[in-house]
Protein backbone atom coordinates (compact mmCIF):
# COMPACT_ATOMS: atom_id res chain seq x y z
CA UNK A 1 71.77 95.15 85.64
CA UNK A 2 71.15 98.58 83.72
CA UNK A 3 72.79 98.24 80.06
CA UNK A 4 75.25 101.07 81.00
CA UNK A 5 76.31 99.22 83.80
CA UNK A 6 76.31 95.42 81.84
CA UNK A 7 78.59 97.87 79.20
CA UNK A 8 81.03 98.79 81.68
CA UNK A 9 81.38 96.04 83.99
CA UNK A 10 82.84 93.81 80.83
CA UNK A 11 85.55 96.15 79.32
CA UNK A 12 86.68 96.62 83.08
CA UNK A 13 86.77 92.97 84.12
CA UNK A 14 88.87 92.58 80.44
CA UNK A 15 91.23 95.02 81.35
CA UNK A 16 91.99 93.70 84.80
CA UNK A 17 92.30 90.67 83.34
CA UNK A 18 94.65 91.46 80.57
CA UNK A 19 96.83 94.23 83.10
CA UNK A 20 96.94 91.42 85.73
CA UNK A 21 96.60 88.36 84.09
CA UNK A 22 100.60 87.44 84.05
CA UNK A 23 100.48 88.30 87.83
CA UNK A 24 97.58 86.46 88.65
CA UNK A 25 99.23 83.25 86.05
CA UNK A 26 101.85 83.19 88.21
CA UNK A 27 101.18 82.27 91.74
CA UNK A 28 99.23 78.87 92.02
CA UNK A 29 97.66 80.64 95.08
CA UNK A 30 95.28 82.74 93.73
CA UNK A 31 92.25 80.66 91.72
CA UNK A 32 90.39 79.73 94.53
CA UNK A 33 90.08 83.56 95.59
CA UNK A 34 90.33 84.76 91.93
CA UNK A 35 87.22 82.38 91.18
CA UNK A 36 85.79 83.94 94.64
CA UNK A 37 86.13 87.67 93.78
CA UNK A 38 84.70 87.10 90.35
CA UNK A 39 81.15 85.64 91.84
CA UNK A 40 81.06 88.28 94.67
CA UNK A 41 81.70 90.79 92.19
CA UNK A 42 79.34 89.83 89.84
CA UNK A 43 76.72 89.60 92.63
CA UNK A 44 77.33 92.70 93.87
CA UNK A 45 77.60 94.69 90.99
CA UNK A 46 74.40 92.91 89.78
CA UNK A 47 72.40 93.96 93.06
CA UNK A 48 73.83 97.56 93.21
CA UNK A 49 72.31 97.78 89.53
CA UNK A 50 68.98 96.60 90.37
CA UNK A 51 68.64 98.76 93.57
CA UNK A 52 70.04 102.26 91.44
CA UNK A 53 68.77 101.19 87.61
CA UNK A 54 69.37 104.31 86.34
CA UNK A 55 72.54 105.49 88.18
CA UNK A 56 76.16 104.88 87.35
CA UNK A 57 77.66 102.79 89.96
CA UNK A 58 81.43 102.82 90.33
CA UNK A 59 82.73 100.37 93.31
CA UNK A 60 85.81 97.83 93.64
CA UNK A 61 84.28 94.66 93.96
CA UNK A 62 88.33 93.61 94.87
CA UNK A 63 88.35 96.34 97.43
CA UNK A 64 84.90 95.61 98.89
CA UNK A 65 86.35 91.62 98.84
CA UNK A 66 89.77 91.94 100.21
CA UNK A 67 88.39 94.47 103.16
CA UNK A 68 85.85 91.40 103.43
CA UNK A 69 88.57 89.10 103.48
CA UNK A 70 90.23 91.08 106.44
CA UNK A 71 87.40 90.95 108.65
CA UNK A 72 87.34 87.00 108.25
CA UNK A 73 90.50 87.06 109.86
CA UNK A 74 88.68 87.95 112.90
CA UNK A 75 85.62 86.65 113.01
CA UNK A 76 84.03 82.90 114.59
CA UNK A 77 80.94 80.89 114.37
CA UNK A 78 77.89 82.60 112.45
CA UNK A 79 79.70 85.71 111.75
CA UNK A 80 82.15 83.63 109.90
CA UNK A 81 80.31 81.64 108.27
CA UNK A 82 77.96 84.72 106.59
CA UNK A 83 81.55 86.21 105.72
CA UNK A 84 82.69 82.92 103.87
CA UNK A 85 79.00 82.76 102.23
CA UNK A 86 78.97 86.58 101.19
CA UNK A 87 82.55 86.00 99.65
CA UNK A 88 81.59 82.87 97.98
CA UNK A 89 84.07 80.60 99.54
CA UNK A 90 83.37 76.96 98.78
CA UNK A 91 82.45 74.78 101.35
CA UNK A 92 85.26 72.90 103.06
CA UNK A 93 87.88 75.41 102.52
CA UNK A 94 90.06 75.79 105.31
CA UNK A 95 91.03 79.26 106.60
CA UNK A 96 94.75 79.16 105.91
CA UNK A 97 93.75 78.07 102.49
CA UNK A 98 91.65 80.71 101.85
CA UNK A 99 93.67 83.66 103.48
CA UNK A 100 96.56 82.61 101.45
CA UNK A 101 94.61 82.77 98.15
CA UNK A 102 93.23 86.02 99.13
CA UNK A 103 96.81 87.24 100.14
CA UNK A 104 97.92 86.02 96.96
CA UNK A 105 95.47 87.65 95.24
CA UNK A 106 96.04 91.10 96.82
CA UNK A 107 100.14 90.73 96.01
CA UNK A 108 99.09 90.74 92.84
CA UNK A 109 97.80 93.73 92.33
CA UNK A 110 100.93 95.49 94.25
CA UNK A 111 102.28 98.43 91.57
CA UNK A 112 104.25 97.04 88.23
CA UNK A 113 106.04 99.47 85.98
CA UNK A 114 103.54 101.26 84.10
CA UNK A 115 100.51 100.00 86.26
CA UNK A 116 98.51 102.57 88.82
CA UNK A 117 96.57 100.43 91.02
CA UNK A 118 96.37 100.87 94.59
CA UNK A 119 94.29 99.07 97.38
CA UNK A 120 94.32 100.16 100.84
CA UNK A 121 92.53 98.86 103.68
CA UNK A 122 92.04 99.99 107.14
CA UNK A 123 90.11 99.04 110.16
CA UNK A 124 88.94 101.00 113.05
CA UNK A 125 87.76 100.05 116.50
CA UNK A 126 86.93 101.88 119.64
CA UNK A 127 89.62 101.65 122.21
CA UNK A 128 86.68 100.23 124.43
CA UNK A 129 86.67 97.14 121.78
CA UNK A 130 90.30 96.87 121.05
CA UNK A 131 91.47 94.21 118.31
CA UNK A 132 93.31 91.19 119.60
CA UNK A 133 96.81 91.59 118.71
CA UNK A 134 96.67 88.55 117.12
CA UNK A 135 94.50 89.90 114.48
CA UNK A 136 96.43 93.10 113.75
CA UNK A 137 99.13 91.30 112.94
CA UNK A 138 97.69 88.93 110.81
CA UNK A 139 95.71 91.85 109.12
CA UNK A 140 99.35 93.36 108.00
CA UNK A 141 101.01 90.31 107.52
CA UNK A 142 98.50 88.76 104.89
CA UNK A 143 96.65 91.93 103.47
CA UNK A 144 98.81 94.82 104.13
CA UNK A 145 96.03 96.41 106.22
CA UNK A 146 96.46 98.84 108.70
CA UNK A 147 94.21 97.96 112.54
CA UNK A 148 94.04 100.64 115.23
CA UNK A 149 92.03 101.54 117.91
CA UNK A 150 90.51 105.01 118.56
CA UNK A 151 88.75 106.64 121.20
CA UNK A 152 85.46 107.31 118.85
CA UNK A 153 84.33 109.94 121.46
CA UNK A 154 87.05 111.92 120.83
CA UNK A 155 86.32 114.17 118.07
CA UNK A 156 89.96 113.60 116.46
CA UNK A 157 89.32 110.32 115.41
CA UNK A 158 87.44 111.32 113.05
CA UNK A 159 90.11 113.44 111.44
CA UNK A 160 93.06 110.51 112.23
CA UNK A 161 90.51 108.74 110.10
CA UNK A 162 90.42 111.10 107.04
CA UNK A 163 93.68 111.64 107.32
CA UNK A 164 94.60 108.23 107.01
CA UNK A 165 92.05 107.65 103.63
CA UNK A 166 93.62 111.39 102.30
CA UNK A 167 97.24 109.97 102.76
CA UNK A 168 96.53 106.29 101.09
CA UNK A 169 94.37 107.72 98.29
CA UNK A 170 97.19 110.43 97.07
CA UNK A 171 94.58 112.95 98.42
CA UNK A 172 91.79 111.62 96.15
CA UNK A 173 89.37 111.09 98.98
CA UNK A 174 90.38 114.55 101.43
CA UNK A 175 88.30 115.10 104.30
């Protein structure tokens, strides 16, 4: 990791931690993905640092873990199993347990009185792959994220798309 980046990754991770701390104290829920998020975080930050040595790097190692998280929801055998590794879920944790850490963990950072913090997460499928229903209610219910299908040959999606990040990023991220 590039000393800029070692500089800025520990003043953010305090903050977080002193913003969301209380939060975070008060569910029993959320260690287990906490203690997750933290090691994928770290790991990812430290391999987007050694791939770009001299650039700044700004990600959400949350973001990149809850939308991680979401996938899980759907996914079996090998696939799920790279997910859980990726994530650093411990061995032996079962999937409600995990899911309702991670839920927890997302609750948390839901808006407080003098606290801007937003997560949104969205998944996209062609209509010729459509989600089990199953799954896009389970996406909402535990992670507030939004699952629709789209006919990717159809050169609207790709503005429903933008549209949707424009809208849930108070027009940070337009088109």
């Amino acid at each position: 990791m590039s000393r800029l980046s070692r500089t800025f990754a520990v003043p953010l991770a305090m903050l977080l931690n002193s913003t969301l701390g209380n939060a975070l104290e008060t569910d029993p829920k959320t260690p287990l993905a906490v203690t997750a998020q933290n090691q994928f975080g770290l790991r990812l930050l430290t391999a987007l640092a050694a791939e770009n040595p001299h650039a700044n790097i700004f990600v959400s190692p949350s973001s990149v873990f809850l939308a991680a998280s979401t996938l899980d929801l759907g996914a079996a055998g090998a696939t799920h199993a790279a997910i859980r590794n990726a994530l650093n879920v411990p061995a032996g944790v079962t999937d409600s347990a995990f899911h309702d850490s991670a839920s927890a963990f997302a609750q948390s950072l839901q808006p407080r009185p003098g606290i801007e913090l937003s997560f949104a997460t969205a998944l996209w499928s062609d209509r010729a792959v459509e989600f089990a229903p199953e799954f896009i209610e389970r996406s909402l219910a535990l992670y507030q994220a939004h699952a629709a299908s789209l006919d990717f040959h159809d050169p609207s999606a790709a503005a429903t798309i933008n549209r949707w990040v424009s809208d849930h990023t108070q027009g940070k991220i337009p088109d």
